[in-house]
Protein backbone atom coordinates (compact mmCIF):
# COMPACT_ATOMS: atom_id res chain seq x y z
CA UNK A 1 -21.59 -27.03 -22.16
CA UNK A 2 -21.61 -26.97 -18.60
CA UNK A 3 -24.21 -25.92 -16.35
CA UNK A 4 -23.38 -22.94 -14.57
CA UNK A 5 -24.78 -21.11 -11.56
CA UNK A 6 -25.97 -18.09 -10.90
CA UNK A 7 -24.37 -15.59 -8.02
CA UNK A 8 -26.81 -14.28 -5.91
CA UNK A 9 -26.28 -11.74 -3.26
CA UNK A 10 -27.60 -12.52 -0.16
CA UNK A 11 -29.08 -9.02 1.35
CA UNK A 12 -30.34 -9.74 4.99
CA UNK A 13 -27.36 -10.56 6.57
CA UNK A 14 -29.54 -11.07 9.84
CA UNK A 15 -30.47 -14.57 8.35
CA UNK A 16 -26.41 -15.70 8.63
CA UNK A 17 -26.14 -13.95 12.24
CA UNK A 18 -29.53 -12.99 13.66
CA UNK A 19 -27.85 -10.57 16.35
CA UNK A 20 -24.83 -8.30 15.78
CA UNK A 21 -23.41 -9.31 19.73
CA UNK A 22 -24.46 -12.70 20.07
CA UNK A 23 -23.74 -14.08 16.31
CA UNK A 24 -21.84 -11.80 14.66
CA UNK A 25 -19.07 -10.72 16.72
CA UNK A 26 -18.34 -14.29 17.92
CA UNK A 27 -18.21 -15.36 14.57
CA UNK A 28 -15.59 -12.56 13.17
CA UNK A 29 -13.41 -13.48 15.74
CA UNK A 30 -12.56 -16.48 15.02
CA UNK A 31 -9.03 -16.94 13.22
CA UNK A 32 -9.84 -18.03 9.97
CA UNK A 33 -12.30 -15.79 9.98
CA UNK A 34 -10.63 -12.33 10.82
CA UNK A 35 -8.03 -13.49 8.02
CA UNK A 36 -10.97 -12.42 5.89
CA UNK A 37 -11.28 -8.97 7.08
CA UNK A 38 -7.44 -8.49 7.64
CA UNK A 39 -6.85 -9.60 3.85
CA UNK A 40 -9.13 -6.71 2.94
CA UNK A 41 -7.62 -4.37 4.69
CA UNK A 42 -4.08 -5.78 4.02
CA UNK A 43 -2.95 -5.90 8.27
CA UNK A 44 -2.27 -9.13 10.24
CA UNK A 45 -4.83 -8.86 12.76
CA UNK A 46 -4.91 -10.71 16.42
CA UNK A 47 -8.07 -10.15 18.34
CA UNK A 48 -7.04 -10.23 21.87
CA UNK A 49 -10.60 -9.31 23.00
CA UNK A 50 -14.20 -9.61 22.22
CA UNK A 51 -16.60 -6.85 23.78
CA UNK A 52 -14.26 -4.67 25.47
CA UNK A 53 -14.79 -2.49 28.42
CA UNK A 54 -13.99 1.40 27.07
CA UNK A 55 -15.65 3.12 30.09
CA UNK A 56 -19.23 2.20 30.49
CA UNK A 57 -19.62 1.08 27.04
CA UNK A 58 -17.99 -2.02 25.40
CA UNK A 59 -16.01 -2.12 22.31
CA UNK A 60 -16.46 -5.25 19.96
CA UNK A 61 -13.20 -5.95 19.24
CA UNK A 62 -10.24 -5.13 20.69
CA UNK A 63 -7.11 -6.40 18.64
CA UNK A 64 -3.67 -5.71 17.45
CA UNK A 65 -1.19 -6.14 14.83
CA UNK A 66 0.56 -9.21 14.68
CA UNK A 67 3.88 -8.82 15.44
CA UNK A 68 3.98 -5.11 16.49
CA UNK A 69 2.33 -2.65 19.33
CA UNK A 70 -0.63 -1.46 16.89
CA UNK A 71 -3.76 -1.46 18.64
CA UNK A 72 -6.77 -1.78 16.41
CA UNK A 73 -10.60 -1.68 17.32
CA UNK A 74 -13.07 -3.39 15.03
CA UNK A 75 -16.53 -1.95 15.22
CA UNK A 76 -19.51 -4.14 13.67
CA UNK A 77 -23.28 -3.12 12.37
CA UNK A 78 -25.24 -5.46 11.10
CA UNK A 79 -27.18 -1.81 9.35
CA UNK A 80 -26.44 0.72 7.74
CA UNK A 81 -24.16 3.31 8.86
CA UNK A 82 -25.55 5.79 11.23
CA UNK A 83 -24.54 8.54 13.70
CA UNK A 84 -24.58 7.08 16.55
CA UNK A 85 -22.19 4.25 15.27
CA UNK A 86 -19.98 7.07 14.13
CA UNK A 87 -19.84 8.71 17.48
CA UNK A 88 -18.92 5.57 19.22
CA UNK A 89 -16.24 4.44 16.93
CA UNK A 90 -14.39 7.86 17.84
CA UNK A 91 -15.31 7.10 21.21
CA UNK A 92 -13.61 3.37 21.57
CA UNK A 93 -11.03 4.36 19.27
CA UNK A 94 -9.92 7.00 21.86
CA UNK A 95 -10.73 5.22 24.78
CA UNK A 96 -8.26 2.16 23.31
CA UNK A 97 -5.38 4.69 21.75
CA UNK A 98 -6.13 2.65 18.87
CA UNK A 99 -4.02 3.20 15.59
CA UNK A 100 -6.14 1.20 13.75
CA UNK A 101 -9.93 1.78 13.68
CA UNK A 102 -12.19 -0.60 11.74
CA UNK A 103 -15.83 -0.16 11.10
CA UNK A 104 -17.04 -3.34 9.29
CA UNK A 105 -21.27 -2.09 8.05
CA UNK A 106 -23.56 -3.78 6.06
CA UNK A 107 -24.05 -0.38 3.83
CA UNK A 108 -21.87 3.14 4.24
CA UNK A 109 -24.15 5.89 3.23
CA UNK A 110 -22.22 8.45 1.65
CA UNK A 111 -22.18 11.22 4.31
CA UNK A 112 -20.55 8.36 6.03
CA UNK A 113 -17.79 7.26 3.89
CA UNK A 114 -16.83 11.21 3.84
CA UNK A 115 -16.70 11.62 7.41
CA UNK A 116 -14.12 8.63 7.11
CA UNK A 117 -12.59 10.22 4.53
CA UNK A 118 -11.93 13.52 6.45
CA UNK A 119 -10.80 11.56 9.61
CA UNK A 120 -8.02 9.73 7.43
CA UNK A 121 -7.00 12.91 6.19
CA UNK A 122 -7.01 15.52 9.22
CA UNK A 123 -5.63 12.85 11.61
CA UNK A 124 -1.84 11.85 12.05
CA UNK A 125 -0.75 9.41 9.39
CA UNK A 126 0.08 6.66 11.92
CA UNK A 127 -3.78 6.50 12.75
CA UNK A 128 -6.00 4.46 9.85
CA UNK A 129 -9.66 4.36 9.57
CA UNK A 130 -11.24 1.93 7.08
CA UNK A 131 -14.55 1.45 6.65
CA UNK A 132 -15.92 -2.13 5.45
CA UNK A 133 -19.14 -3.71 4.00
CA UNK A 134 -20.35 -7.29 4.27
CA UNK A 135 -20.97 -8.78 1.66
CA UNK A 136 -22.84 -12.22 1.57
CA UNK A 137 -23.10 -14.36 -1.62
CA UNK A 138 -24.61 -18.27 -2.65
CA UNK A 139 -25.05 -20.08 -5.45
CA UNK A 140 -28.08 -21.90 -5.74
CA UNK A 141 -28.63 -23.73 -2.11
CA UNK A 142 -24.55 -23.24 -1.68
CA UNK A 143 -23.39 -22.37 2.19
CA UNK A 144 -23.30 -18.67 2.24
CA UNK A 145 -19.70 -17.80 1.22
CA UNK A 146 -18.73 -13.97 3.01
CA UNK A 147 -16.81 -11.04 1.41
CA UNK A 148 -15.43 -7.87 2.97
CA UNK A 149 -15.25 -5.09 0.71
CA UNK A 150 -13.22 -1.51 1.55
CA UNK A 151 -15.11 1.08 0.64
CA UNK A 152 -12.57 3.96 2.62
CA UNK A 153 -9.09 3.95 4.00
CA UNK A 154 -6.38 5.60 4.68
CA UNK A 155 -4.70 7.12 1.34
CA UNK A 156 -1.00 5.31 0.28
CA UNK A 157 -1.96 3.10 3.59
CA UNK A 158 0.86 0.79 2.62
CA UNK A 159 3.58 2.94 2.16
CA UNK A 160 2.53 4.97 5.37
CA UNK A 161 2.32 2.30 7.76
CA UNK A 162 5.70 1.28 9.74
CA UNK A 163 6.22 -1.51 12.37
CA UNK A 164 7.26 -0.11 15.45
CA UNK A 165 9.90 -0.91 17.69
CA UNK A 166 10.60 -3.36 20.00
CA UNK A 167 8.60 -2.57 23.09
CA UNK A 168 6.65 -3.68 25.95
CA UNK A 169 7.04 -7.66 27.80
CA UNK A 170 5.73 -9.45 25.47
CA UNK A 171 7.76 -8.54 22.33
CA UNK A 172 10.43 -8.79 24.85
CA UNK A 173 9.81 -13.06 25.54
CA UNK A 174 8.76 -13.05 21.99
CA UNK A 175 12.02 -12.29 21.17
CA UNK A 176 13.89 -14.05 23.88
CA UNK A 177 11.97 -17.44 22.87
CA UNK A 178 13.33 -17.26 19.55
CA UNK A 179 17.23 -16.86 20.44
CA UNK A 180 16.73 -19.29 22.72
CA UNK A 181 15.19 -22.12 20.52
CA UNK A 182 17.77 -21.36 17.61
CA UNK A 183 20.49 -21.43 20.20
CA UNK A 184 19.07 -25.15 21.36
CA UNK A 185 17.84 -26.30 18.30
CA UNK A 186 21.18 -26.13 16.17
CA UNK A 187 23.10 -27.50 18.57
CA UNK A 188 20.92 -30.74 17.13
CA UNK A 189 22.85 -31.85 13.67
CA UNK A 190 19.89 -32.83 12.22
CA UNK A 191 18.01 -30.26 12.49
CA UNK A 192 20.84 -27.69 11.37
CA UNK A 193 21.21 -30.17 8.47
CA UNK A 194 17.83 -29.29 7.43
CA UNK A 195 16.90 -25.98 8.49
CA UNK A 196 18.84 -22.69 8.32
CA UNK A 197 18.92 -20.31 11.04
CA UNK A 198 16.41 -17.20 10.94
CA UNK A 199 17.35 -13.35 12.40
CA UNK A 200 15.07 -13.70 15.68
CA UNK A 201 12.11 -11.34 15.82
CA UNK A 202 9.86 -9.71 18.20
CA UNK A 203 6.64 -11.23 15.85
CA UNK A 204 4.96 -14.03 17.43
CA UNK A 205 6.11 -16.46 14.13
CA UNK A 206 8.92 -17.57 12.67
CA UNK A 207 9.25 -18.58 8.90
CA UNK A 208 11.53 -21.58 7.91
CA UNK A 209 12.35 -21.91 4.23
CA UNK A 210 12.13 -25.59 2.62
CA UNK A 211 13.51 -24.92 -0.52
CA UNK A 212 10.37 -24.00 -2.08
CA UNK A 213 9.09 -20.59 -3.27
CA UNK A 214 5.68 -21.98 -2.97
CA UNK A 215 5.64 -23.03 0.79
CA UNK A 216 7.64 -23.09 4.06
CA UNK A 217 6.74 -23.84 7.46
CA UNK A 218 5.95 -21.54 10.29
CA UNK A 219 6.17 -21.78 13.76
CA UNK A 220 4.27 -19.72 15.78
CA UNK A 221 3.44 -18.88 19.82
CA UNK A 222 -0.20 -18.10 20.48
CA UNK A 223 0.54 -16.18 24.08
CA UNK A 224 -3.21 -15.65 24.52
CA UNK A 225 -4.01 -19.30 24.03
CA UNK A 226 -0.41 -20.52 25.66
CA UNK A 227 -0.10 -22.74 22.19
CA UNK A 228 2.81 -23.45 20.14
CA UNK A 229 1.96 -23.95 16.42
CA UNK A 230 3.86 -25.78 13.61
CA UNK A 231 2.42 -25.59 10.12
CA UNK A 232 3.32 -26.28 6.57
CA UNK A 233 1.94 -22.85 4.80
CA UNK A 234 0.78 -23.13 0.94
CA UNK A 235 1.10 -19.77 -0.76
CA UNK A 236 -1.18 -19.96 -3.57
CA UNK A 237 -1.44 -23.57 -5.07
CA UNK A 238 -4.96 -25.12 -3.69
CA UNK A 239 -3.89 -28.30 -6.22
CA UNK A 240 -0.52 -28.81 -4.18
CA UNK A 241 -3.04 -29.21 -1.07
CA UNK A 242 -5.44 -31.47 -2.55
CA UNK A 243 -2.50 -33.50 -3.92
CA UNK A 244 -0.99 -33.83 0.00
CA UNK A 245 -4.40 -34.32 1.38
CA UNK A 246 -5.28 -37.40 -1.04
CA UNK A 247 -2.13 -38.85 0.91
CA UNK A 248 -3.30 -37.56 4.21
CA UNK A 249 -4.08 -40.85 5.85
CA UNK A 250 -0.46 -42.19 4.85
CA UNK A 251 1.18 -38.86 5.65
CA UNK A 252 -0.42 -38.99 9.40
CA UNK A 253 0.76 -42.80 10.05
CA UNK A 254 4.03 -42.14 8.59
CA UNK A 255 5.20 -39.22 11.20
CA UNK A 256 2.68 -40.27 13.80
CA UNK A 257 0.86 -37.06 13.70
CA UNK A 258 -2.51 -35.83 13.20
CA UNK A 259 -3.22 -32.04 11.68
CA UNK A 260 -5.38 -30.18 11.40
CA UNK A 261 -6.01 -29.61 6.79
CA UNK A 262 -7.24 -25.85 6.51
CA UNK A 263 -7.94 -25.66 2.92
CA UNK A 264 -9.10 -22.11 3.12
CA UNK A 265 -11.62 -21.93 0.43
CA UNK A 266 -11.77 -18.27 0.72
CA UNK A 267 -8.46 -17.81 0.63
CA UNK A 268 -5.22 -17.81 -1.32
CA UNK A 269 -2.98 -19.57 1.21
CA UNK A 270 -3.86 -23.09 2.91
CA UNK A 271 -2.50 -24.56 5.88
CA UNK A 272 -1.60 -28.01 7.06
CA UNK A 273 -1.17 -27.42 11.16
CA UNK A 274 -0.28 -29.19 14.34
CA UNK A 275 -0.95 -27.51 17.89
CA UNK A 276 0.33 -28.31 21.20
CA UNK A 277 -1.05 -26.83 24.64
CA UNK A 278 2.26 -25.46 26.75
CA UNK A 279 3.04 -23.07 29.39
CA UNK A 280 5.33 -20.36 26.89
CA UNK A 281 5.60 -17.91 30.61
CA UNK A 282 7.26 -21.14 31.87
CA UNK A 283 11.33 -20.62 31.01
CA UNK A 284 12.11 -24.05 32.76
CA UNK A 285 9.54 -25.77 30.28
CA UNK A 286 11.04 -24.03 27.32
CA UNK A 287 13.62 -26.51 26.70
CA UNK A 288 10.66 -29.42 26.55
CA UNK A 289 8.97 -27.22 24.18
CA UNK A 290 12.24 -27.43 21.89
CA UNK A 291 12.45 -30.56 21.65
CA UNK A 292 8.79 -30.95 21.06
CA UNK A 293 9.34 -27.92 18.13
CA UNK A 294 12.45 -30.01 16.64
CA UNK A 295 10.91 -33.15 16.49
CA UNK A 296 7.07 -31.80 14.71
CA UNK A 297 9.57 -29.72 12.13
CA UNK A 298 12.08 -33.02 11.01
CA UNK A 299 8.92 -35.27 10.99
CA UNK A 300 6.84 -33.02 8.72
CA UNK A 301 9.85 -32.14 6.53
CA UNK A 302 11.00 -35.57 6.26
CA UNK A 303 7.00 -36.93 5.17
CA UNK A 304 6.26 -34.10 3.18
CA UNK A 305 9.53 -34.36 0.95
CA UNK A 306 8.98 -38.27 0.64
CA UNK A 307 5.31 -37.25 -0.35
CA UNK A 308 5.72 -34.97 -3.00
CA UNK A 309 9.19 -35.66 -4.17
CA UNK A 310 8.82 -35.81 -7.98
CA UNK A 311 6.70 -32.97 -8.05
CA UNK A 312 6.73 -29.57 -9.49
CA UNK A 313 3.83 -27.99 -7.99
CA UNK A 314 6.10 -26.74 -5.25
CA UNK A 315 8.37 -24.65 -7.37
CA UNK A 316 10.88 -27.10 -7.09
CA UNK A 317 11.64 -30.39 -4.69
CA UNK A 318 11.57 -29.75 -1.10
């Protein structure tokens, strides 16, 4: 029989980040690593800001919901839960008009999680609080591996919360960009040979189906870091990934390109990415940026079928 290892919790999370500012809230706000947090909670988050300026105090994140107007603020403590956090939370959260209000804690004391409680229930339904603990685990001299457990939210949070409406500039290019590339991008046979068109959105992705229930490609515009992104997106089959990366060297000389292989250990989903610098408030440079889109898209579809052709990982050829 195997030998197995032992889970141990890891209690001072001050050995990970040794200060809350400095280590922590850096660390959170990196993508793949508020895709931890915002699978807890179950929202897309996009932190748009780290220490924000609410008066003369600064929140430590200031985010929103990908794809809609939902502010959210993100709170940390490195502790546990105390007044004074408390009071502050209510603070930033009004200070932001935040719809979303996230306090991630090492440990909620109980008088804590029911003054949560009572906020989620005497406050409008559009307005969520959910309150988080860390949780840090190992196994034997294993990286520390990081899990964020809800301990309170808002009650039927999925069936209350709605996307809003299109509002505001930048839903407005969001939206714009997309009609625009579809417009220019099937006017290319090959591409409408391969892809089918998509109902433009004011979210800052777009999903393309390759004839797989398993995993499509998204393309996405990062307006904060003026990036266009185009990615082949694994659902929930970690073997499918290891099987394209043990090709990864052929794959990338075949098309010519180099991604980046997120295999997402912590995660269901993995991602296989390329990313390209551009100017997306530049409308005369959009029609480069097609043609850059068009080309990534036929070259990854075109190595990724010949790759796994034969396959049935993929629920189906793609």
């Amino acid at each position: 029989m195997a030998n197995l290892g032992i889970l141990e919790e890891i209690k001072d999370l001050r050995t990970v980040w040794p200060h809350e500012a400095a280590d922590f809230t850096p660390w959170l706000s990196e993508d793949d690593n508020i895709a931890l947090l915002a699978d807890a909670v179950g929202i897309d988050i996009t932190v748009d800001e780290t220490e924000s300026l609410v008066g003369d105090f600064h929140v430590d994140l200031s985010a929103s919901e990908t794809g809609t107007e939902r502010k959210i603020i993100i709170e940390n403590q490195l502790g546990d839960t105390d007044h004074d956090h408390l009071g502050k939370l209510i603070t930033y959260a009004s200070g932001k008009s935040a719809d979303v209000i996230i306090w991630v804690v090492k440990r909620a004391r109980e008088e804590h999680k029911a003054a949560i409680e009572w906020l989620n229930y005497h406050t409008d339904e559009k307005i969520g609080f959910f309150l988080c603990e860390i949780k840090l685990y190992r196994i034997g001299d294993s990286a520390p591996a990081v899990k964020f457990e809800v301990v309170e939210k808002p009650n039927d949070w999925t069936k209350e919360v709605k996307k809003t409406e299109m509002t505001g500039a930048t839903q407005q290019q969001r939206y714009e960009y997309w009609v625009a590339f579809q417009d220019y991008a099937f006017q290319n046979a090959q591409f409408a040979k391969n892809f089918k068109r998509r109902k433009p959105s004011t979210d800052h992705w777009m999903d393309f189906s390759i004839g797989s229930s398993a995993c499509h490609f998204v393309v996405s515009r990062i307006q904060k870091r003026d990036e266009l992104d185009v990615e082949l997106y694994i659902n929930e089959d970690k073997d499918m990934f290891h099987a394209l990366l043990q090709d990864k060297d052929a794959i990338e000389q075949e098309c010519g390109l180099s991604f980046d292989w997120r295999e997402l250990p912590e995660r269901k989903a993995s991602r296989i990415i390329l990313e390209k610098s551009v100017s997306l408030s530049d409308r005369s440079q959009w029609s480069e940026q097609f043609d850059w889109l068009i080309d990534v898209m036929l070259k990854m579809k075109a190595v990724f079928k010949n790759t796994y052709d034969g396959a049935t990982r993929c629920s189906g050829s793609l």
